[in-house]
C-alpha atoms as a PDB file:
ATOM      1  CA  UNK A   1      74.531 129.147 106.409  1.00  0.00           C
ATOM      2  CA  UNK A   2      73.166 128.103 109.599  1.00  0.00           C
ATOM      3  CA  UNK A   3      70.490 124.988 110.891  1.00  0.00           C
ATOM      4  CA  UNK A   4      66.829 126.072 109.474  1.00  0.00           C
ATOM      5  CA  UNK A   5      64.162 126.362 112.250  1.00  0.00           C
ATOM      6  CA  UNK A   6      63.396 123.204 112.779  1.00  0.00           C
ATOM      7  CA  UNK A   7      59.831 121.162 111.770  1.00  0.00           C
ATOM      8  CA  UNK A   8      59.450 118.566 114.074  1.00  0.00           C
ATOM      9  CA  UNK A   9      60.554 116.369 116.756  1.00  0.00           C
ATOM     10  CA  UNK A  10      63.179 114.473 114.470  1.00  0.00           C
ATOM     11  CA  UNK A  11      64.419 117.656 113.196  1.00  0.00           C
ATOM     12  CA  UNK A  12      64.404 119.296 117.099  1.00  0.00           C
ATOM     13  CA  UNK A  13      66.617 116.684 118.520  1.00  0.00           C
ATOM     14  CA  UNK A  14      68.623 116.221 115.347  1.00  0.00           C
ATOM     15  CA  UNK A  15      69.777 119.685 115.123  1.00  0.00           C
ATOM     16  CA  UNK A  16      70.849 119.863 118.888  1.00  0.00           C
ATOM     17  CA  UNK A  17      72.689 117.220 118.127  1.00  0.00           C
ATOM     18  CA  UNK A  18      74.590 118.118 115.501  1.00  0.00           C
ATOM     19  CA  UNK A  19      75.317 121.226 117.125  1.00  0.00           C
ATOM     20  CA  UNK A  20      77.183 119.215 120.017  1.00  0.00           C
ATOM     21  CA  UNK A  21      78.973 117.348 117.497  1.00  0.00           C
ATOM     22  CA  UNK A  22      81.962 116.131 117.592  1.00  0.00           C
ATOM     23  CA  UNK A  23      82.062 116.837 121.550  1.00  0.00           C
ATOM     24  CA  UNK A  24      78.732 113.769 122.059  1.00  0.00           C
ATOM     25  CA  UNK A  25      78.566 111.821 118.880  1.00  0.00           C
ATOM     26  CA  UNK A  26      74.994 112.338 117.644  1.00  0.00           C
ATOM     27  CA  UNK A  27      72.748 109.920 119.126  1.00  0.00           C
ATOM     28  CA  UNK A  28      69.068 110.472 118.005  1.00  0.00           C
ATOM     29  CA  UNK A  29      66.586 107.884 117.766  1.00  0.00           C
ATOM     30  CA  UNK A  30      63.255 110.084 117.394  1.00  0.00           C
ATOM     31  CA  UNK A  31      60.818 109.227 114.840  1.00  0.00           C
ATOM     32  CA  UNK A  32      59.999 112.050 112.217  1.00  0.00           C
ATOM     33  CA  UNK A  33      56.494 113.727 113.342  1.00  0.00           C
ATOM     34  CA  UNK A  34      55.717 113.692 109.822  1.00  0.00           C
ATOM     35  CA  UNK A  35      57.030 113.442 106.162  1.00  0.00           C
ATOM     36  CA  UNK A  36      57.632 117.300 106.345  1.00  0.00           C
ATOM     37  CA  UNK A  37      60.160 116.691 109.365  1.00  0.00           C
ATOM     38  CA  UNK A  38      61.732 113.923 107.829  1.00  0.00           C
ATOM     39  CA  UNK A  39      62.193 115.472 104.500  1.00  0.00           C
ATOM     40  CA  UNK A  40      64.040 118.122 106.218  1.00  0.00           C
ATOM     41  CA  UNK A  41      65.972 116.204 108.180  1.00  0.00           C
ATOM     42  CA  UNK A  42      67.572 114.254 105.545  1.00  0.00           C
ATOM     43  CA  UNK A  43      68.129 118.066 103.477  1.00  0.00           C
ATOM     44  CA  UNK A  44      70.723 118.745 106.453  1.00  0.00           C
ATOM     45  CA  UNK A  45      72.335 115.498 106.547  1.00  0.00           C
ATOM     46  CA  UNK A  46      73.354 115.598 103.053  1.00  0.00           C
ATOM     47  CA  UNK A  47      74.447 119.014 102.983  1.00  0.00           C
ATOM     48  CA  UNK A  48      76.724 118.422 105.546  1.00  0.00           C
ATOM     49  CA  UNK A  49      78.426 116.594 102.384  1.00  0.00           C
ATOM     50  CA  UNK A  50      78.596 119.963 100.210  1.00  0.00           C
ATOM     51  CA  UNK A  51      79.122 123.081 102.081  1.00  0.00           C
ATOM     52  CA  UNK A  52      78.085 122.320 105.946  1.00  0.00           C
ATOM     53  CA  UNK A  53      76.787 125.013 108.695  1.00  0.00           C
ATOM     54  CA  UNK A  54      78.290 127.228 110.513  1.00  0.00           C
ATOM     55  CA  UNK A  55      76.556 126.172 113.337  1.00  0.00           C
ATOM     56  CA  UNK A  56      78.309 122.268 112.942  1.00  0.00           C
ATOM     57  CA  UNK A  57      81.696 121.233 113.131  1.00  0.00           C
ATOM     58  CA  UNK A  58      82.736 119.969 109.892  1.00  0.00           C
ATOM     59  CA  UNK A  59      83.696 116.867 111.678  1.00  0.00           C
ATOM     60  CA  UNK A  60      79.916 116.185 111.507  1.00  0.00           C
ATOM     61  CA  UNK A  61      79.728 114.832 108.671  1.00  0.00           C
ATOM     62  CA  UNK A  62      81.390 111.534 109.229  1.00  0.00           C
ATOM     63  CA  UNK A  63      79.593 111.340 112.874  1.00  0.00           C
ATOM     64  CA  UNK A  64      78.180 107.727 112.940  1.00  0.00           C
ATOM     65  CA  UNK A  65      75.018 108.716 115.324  1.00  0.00           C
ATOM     66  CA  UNK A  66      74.422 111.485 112.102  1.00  0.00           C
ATOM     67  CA  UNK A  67      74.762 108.909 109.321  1.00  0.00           C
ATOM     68  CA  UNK A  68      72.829 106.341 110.882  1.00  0.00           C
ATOM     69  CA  UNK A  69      69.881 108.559 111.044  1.00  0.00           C
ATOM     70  CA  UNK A  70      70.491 109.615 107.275  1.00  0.00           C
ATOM     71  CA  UNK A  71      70.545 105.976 106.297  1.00  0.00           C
ATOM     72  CA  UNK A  72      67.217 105.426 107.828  1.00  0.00           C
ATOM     73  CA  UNK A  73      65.467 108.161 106.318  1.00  0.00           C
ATOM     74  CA  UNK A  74      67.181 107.320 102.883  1.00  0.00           C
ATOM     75  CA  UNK A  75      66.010 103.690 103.221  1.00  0.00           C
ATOM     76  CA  UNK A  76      62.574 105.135 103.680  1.00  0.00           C
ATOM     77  CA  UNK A  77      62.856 107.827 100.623  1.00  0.00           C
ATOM     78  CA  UNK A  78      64.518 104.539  98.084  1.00  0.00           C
ATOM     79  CA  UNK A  79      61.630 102.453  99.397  1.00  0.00           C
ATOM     80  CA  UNK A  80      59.325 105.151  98.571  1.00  0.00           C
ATOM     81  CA  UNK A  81      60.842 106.151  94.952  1.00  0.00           C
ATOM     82  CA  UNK A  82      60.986 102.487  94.035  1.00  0.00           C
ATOM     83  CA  UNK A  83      56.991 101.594  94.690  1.00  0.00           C
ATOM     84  CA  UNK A  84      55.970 104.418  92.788  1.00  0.00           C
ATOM     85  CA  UNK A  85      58.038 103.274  89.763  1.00  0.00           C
ATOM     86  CA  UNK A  86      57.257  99.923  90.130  1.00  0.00           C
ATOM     87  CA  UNK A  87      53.550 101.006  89.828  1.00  0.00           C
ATOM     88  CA  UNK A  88      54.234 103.294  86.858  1.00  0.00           C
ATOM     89  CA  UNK A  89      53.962 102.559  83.066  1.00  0.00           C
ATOM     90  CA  UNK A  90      56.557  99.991  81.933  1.00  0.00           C
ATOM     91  CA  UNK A  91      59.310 100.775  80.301  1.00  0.00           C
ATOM     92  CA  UNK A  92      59.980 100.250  76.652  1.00  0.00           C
ATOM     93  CA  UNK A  93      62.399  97.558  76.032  1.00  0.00           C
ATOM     94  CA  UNK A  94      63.428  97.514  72.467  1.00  0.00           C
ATOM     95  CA  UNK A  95      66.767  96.883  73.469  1.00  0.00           C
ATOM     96  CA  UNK A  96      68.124  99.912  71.855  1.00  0.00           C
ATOM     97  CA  UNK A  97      68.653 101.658  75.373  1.00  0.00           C
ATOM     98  CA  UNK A  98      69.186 105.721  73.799  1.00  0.00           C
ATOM     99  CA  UNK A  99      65.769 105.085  71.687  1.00  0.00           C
ATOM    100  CA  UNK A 100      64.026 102.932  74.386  1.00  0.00           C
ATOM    101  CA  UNK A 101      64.688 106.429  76.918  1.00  0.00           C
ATOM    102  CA  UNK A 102      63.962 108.770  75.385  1.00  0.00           C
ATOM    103  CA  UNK A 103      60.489 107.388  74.534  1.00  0.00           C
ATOM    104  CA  UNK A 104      60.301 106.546  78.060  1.00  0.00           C
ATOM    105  CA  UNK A 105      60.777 110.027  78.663  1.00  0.00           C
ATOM    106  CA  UNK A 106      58.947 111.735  76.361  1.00  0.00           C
ATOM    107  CA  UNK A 107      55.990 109.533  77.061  1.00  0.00           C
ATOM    108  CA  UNK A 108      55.714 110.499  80.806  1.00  0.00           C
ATOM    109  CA  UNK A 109      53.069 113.263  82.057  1.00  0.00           C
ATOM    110  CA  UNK A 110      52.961 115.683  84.173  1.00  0.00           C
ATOM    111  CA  UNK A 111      51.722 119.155  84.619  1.00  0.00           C
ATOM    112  CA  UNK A 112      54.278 122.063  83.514  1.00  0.00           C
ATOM    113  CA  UNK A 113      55.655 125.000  85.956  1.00  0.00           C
ATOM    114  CA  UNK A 114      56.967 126.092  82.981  1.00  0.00           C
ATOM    115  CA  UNK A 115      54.138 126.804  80.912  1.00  0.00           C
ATOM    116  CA  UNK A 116      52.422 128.382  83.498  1.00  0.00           C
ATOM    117  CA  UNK A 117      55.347 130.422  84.157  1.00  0.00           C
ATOM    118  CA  UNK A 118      55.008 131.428  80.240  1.00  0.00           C
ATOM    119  CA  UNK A 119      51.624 131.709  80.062  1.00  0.00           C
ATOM    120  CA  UNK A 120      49.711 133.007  83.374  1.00  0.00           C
ATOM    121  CA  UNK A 121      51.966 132.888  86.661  1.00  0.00           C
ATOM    122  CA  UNK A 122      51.873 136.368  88.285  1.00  0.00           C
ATOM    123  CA  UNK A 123      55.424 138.357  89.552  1.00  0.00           C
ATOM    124  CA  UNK A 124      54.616 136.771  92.775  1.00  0.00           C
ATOM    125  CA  UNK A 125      54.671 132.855  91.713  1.00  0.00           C
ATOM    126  CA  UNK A 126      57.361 133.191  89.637  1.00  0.00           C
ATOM    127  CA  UNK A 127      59.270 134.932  92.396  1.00  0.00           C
ATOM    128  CA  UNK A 128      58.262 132.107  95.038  1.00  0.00           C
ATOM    129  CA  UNK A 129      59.112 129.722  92.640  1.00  0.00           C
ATOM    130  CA  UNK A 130      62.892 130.772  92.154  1.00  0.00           C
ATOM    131  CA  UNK A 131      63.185 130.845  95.736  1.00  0.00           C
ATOM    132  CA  UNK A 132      62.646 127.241  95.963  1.00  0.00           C
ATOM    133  CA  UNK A 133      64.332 126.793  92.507  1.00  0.00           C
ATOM    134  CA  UNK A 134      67.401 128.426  94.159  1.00  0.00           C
ATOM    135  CA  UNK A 135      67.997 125.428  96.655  1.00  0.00           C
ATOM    136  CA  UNK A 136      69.124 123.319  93.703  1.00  0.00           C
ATOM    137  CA  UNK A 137      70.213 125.921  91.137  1.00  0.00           C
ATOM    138  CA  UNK A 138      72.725 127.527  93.847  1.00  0.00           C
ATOM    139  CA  UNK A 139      74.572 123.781  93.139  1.00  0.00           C
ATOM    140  CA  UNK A 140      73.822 123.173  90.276  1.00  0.00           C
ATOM    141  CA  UNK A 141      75.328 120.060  89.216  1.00  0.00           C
ATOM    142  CA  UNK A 142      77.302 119.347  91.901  1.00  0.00           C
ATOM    143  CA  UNK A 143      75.075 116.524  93.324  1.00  0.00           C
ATOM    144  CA  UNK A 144      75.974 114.418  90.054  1.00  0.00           C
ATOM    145  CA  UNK A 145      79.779 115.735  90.339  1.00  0.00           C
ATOM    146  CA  UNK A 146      79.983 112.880  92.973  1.00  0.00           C
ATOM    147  CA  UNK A 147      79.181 110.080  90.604  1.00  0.00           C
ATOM    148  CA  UNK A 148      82.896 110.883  87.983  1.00  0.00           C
ATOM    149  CA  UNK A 149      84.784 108.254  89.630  1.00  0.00           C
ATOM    150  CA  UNK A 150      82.525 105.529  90.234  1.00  0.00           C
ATOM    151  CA  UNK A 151      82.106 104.915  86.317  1.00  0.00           C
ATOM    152  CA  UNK A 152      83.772 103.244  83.711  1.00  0.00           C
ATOM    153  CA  UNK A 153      86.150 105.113  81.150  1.00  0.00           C
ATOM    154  CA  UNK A 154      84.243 106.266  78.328  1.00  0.00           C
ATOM    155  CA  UNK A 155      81.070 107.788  80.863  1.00  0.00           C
ATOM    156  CA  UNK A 156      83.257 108.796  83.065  1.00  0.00           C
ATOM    157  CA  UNK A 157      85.122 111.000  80.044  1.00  0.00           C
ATOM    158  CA  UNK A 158      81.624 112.252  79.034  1.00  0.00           C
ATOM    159  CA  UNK A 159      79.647 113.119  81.780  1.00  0.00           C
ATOM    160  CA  UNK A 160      83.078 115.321  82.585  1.00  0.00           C
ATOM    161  CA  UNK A 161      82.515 117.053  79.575  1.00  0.00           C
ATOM    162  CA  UNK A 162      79.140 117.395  80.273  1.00  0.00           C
ATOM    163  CA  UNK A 163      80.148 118.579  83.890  1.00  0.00           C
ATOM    164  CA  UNK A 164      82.766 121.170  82.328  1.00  0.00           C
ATOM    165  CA  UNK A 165      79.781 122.909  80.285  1.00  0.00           C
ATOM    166  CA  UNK A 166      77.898 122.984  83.658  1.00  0.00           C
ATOM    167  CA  UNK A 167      80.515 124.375  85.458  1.00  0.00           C
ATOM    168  CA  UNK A 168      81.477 127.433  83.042  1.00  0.00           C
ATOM    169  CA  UNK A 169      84.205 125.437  81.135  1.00  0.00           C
ATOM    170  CA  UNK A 170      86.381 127.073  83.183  1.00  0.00           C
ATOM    171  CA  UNK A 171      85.248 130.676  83.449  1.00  0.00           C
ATOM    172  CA  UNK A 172      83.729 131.191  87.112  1.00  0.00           C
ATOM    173  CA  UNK A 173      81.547 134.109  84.904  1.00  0.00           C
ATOM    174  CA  UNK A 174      79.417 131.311  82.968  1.00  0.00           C
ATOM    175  CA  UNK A 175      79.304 128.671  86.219  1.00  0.00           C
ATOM    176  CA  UNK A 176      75.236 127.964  85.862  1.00  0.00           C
ATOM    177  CA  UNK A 177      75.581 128.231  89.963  1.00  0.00           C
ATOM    178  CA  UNK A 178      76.904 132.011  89.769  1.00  0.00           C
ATOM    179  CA  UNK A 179      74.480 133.304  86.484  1.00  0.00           C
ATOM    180  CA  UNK A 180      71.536 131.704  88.568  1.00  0.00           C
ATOM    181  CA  UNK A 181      73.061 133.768  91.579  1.00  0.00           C
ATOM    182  CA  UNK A 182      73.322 136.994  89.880  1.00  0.00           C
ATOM    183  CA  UNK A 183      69.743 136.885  88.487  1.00  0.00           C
ATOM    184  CA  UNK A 184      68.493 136.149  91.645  1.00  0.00           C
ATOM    185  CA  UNK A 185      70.417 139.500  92.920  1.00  0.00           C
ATOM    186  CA  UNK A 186      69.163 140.988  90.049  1.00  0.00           C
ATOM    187  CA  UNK A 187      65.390 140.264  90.759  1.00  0.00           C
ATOM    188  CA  UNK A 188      65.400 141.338  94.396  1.00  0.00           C
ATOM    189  CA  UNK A 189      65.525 137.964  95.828  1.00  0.00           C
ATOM    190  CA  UNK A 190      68.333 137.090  98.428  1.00  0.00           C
ATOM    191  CA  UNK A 191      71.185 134.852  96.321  1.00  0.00           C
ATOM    192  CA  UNK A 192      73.068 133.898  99.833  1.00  0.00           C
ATOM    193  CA  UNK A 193      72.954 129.312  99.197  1.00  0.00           C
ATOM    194  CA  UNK A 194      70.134 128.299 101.715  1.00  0.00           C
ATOM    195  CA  UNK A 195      68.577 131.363 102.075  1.00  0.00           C
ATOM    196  CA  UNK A 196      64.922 130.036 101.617  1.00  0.00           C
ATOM    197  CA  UNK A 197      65.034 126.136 102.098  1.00  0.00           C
ATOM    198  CA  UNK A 198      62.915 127.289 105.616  1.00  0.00           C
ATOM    199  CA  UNK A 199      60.286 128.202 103.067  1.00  0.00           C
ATOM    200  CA  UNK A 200      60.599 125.645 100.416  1.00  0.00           C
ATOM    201  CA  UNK A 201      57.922 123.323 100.072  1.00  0.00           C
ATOM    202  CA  UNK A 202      58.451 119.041 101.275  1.00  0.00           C
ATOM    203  CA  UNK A 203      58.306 118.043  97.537  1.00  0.00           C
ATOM    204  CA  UNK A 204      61.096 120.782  96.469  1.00  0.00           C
ATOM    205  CA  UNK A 205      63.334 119.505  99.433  1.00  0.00           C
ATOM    206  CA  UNK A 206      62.464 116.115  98.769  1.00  0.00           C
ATOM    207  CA  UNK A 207      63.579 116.413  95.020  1.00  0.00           C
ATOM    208  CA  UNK A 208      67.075 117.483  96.459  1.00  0.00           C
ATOM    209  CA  UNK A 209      67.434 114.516  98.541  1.00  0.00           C
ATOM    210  CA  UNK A 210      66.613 112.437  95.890  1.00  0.00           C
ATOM    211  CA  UNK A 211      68.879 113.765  93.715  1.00  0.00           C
ATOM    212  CA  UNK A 212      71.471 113.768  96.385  1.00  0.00           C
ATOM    213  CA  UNK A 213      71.107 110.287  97.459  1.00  0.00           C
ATOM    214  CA  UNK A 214      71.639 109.187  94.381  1.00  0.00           C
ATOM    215  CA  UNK A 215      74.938 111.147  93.892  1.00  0.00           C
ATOM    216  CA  UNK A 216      76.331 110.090  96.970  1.00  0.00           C
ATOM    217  CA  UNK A 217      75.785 106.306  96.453  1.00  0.00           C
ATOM    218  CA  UNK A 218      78.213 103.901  94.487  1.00  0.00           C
ATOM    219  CA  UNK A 219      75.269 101.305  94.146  1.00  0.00           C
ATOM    220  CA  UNK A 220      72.972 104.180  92.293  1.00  0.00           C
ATOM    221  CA  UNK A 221      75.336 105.325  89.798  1.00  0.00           C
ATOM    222  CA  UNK A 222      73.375 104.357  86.909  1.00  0.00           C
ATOM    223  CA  UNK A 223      70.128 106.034  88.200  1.00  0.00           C
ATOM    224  CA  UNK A 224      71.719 109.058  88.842  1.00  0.00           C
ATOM    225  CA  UNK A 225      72.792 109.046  85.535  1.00  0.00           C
ATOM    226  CA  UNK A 226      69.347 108.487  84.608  1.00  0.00           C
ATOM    227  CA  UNK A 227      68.254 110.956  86.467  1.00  0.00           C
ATOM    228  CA  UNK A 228      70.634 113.251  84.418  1.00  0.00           C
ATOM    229  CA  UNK A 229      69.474 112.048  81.293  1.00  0.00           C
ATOM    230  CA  UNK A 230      65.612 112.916  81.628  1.00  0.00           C
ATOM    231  CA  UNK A 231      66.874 116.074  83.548  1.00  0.00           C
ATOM    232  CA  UNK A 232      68.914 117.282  80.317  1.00  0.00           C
ATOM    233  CA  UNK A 233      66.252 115.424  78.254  1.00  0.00           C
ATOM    234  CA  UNK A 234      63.008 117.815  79.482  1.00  0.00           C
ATOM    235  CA  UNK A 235      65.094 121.318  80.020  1.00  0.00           C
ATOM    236  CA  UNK A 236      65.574 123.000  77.197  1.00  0.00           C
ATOM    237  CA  UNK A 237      61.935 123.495  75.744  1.00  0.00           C
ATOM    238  CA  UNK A 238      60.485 124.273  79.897  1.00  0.00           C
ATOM    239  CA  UNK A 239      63.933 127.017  80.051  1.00  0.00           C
ATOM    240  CA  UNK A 240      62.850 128.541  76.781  1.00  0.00           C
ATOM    241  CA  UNK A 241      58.918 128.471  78.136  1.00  0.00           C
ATOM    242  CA  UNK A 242      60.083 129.910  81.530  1.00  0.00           C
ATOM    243  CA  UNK A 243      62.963 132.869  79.735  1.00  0.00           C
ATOM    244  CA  UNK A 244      59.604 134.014  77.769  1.00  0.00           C
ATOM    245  CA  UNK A 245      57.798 133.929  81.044  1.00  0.00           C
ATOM    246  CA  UNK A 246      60.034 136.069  82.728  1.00  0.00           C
ATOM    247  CA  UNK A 247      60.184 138.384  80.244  1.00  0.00           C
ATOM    248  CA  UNK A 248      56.165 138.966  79.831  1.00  0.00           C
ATOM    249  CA  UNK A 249      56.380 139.817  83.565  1.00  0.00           C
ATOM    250  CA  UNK A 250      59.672 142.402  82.804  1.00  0.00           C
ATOM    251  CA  UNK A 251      62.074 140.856  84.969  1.00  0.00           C
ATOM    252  CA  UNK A 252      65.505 141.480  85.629  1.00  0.00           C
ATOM    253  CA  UNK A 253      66.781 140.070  81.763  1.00  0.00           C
ATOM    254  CA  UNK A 254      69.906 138.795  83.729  1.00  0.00           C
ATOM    255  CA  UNK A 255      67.862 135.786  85.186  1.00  0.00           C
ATOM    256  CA  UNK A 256      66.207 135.491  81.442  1.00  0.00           C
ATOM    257  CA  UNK A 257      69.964 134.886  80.942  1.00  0.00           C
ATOM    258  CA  UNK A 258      70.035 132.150  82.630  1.00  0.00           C
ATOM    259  CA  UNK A 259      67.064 130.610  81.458  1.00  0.00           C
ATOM    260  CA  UNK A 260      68.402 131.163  77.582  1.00  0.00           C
ATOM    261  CA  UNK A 261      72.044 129.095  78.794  1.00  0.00           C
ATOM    262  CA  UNK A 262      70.115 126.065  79.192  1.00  0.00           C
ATOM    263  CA  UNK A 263      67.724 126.659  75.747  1.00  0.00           C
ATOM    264  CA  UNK A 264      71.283 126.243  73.986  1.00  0.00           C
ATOM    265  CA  UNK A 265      73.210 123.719  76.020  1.00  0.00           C
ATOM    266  CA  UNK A 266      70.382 121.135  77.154  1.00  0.00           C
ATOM    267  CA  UNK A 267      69.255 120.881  73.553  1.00  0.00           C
ATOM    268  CA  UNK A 268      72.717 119.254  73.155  1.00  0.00           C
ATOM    269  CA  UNK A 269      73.468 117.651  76.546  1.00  0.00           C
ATOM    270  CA  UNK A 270      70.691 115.334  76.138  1.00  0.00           C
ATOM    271  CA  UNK A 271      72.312 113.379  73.158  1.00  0.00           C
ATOM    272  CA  UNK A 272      75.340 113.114  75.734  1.00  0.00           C
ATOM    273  CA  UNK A 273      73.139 112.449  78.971  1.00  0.00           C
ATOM    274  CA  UNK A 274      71.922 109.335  77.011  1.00  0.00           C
ATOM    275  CA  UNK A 275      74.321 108.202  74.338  1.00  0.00           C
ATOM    276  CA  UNK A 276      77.467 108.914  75.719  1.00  0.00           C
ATOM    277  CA  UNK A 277      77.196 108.695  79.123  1.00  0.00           C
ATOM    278  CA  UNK A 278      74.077 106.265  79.882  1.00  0.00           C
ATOM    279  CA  UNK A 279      74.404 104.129  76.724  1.00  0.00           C
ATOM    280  CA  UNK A 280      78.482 103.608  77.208  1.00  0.00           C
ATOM    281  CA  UNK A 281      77.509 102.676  80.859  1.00  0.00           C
ATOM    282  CA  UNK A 282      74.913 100.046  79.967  1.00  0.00           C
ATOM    283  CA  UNK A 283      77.339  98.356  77.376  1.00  0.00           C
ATOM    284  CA  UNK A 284      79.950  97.874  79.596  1.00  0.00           C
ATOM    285  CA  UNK A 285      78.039  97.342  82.869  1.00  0.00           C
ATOM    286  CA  UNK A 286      74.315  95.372  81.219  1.00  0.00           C
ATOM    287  CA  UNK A 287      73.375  95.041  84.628  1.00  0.00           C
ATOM    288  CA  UNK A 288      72.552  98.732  85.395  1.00  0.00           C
ATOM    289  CA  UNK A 289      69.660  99.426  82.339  1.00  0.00           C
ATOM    290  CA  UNK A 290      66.806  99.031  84.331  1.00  0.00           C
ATOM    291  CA  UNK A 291      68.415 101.524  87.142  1.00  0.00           C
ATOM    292  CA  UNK A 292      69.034 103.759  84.385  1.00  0.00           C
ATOM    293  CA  UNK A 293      65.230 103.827  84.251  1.00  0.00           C
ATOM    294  CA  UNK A 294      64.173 103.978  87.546  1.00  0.00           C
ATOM    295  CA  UNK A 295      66.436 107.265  88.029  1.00  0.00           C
ATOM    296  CA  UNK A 296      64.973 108.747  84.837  1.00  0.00           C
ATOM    297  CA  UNK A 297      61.692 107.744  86.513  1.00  0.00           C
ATOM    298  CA  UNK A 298      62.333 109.832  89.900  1.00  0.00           C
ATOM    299  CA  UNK A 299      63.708 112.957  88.185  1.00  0.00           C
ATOM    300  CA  UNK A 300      60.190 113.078  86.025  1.00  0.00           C
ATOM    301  CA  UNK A 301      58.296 111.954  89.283  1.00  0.00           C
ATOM    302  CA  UNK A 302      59.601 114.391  91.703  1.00  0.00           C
ATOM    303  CA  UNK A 303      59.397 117.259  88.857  1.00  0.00           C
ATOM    304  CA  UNK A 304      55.376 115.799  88.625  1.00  0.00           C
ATOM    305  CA  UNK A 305      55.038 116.160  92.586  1.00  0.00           C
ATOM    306  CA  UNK A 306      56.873 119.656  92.965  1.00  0.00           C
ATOM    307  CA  UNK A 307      54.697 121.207  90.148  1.00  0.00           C
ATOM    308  CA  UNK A 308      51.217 119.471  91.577  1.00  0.00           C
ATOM    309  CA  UNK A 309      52.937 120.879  95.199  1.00  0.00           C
ATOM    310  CA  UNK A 310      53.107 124.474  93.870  1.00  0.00           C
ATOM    311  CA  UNK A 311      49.634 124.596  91.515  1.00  0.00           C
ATOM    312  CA  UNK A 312      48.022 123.267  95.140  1.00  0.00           C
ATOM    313  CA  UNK A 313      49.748 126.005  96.683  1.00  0.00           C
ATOM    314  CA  UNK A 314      48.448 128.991  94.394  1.00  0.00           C
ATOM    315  CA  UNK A 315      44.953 127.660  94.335  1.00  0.00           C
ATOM    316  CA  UNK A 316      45.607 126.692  90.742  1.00  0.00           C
ATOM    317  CA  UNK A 317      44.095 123.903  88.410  1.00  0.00           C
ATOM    318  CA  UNK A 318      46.942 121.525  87.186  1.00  0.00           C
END
C-alpha cells in the first residue's frame, strides 16, 4: 500500500516527511487545514503500527517528529470523544456493571445503515458502503489484538478466546479479515487492504482512529474493551439486516457469508465482551467502570456519525 493523495497542508508536509524518514527525522509542525486533513493524517500514523507503506521505511514508525504529531492529533480526537460523552445521557449505575451496559447500550439511538441496507439501499450504496466498510473489516480485530497483555488474567484469557473466534480459530479459511476479502473479490470491488481509504468518508476514517487509539494505549484499556462490548453487543441483529440486504440486491452470496459469521458468533460474543472480559476487568481493576462506558459510548457515537455521514451523502432522510 502506498501514502493516499493527500487532503491538506498537514497531510502535504506530513507525507513528505515520512517519505524522508529515517534519513531527516520527521519534523512537521503544520496545522491541519481542516478536520478532513487531520483525520487523515492520524489514519497514516497509526497504520504505520499494523502493516506500514511501501513508500516509508518501517523505521517510521518509532520516528519521534512522526509520533509527536500523532499525539497531538490524538489529544485533539480524546478531547473531542470525551465532550460528546460527557454531554450524552448518563449512564445507568445500578452497580451491576454487565446489566448496567447493556441497558446503556441498548438505550442509545442512532439511525441504522443496516436497515437501510435491508430495506431500500440500491447496488450502488451498498457497494460504496463496503468500500469504506473494507478499511476496518480488512483488520478486523486486530486494533483490539493490542490490548491482550495490558489486562489482568481472567480478561486477558477471554478476550483471547474471543480473539481466536475472530481470527478463524486457527484456520486462515474462516479469518473474518480473509471471508470479508473474498466477498469483496467476489462482488467486483478491489480486496487489496487500503484500496479505498482515498475515498472513504472523515467519519469512517475517524471511527478507525478511534478505535485504534484506543488499542494502542495502556491508559484506555478498559474503553477499548468497551468499545468491544457495544461493538459485539449491536452486530449480530444489523449483520443479519445487512446478509438479507445483500441478498434482495443478488449479490455475490460469498459476502452474504460473511455477514451470516457474525449473525452466529456476535449473538454469543456479547455475553463474553461484557461478562467475561469487561465485568472480570472492573472487579479486579474498580477504577476503570466508567472508561468502560465512555468506550462503549464512542463505538455507538462514531457508528451514529458514519451512518448520518453516509444518509447525508445519498441525499437520504435518516
Amino acid at each position: 500500500m502506498l501514502l493516499p493523495e493527500p487532503r491538506g497542508a498537514l497531510t502535504s508536509a506530513l507525507f513528505a516527511a515520512l517519505r524522508t524518514s529515517p534519513r531527516t527525522q520527521v519534523d512537521v509542525c503544520v496545522e491541519p487545514s481542516d478536520l478532513d486533513d487531520a483525520t487523515l493524517a492520524l489514519w497514516v500514523l497509526h497504520e504505520l503500527s499494523y502493516r506500514g507503506f511501501d513508500d516509508v521505511d518501517d523505521a517510521a514508525e518509532w520516528d519521534l517528529g512522526a509520533l509527536a504529531v500523532r499525539r497531538r492529533l490524538e489529544d485533539d480526537l480524546e478531547r473531542r470523544m470525551r465532550e460528546r460523552y460527557a454531554a450524552s445521557a448518563a449512564r445507568p449505575d445500578t452497580g451491576d456493571l454487565a446489566a448496567d451496559l447493556f441497558t446503556y447500550i441498548e438505550q442509545f439511538e442512532g439511525p441504522s445503515l443496516a436497515r437501510f441496507v435491508q430495506t431500500t439501499a440500491t447496488r450502488d450504496q451498498v457497494l460504496e458502503l463496503l468500500k469504506w466498510r473494507s478499511i476496518y473489516h480488512l483488520k478486523e480485530a486486530d486494533p483490539t489484538a493490542w490490548v491482550i497483555p495490558r489486562l489482568p488474567v481472567r480478561a486477558k484469557a477471554a478476550l483471547a478466546e474471543l480473539q481466536y473466534d475472530e481470527y478463524g480459530g486457527g484456520n486462515p479459511n474462516q479469518l473474518h479479515q480473509n471471508l470479508f476479502t473474498r466477498g469483496m473479490r467476489a462482488v467486483g470491488l478491489n480486496e487489496k487492504y487500503g484500496r479505498y481509504v482515498g475515498e472513504a468518508p472523515t467519519e469512517f476514517l475517524e471511527m478507525n482512529n478511534a478505535l485504534s487509539m484506543l488499542g494502542l494505549h495502556r491508559r484506555l484499556r478498559a474503553a477499548a474493551l468497551g468499545h468491544l462490548a457495544a461493538f459485539e453487543t449491536t452486530s449480530s441483529e444489523p449483520s443479519r439486516r445487512i446478509a438479507q440486504g445483500l441478498r434482495r440486491l443478488e449479490l455475490a452470496e460469498e459476502l452474504a457469508e460473511y455477514y451470516d459469521e457474525h449473525v452466529t458468533a456476535d449473538a454469543v460474543h456479547d455475553q463474553l465482551a461484557v461478562r467475561s472480559i469487561c465485568g472480570t476487568l472492573v472487579d479486579d481493576e474498580p477504577d476503570q467502570a466508567e472508561e468502560i462506558f465512555f468506550g462503549a459510548f464512542v463505538c455507538m457515537d462514531m457508528e451514529s456519525r458514519a451512518a448520518h455521514a453516509a444518509f447525508a451523502r445519498w441525499g437520504v432522510d435518516a
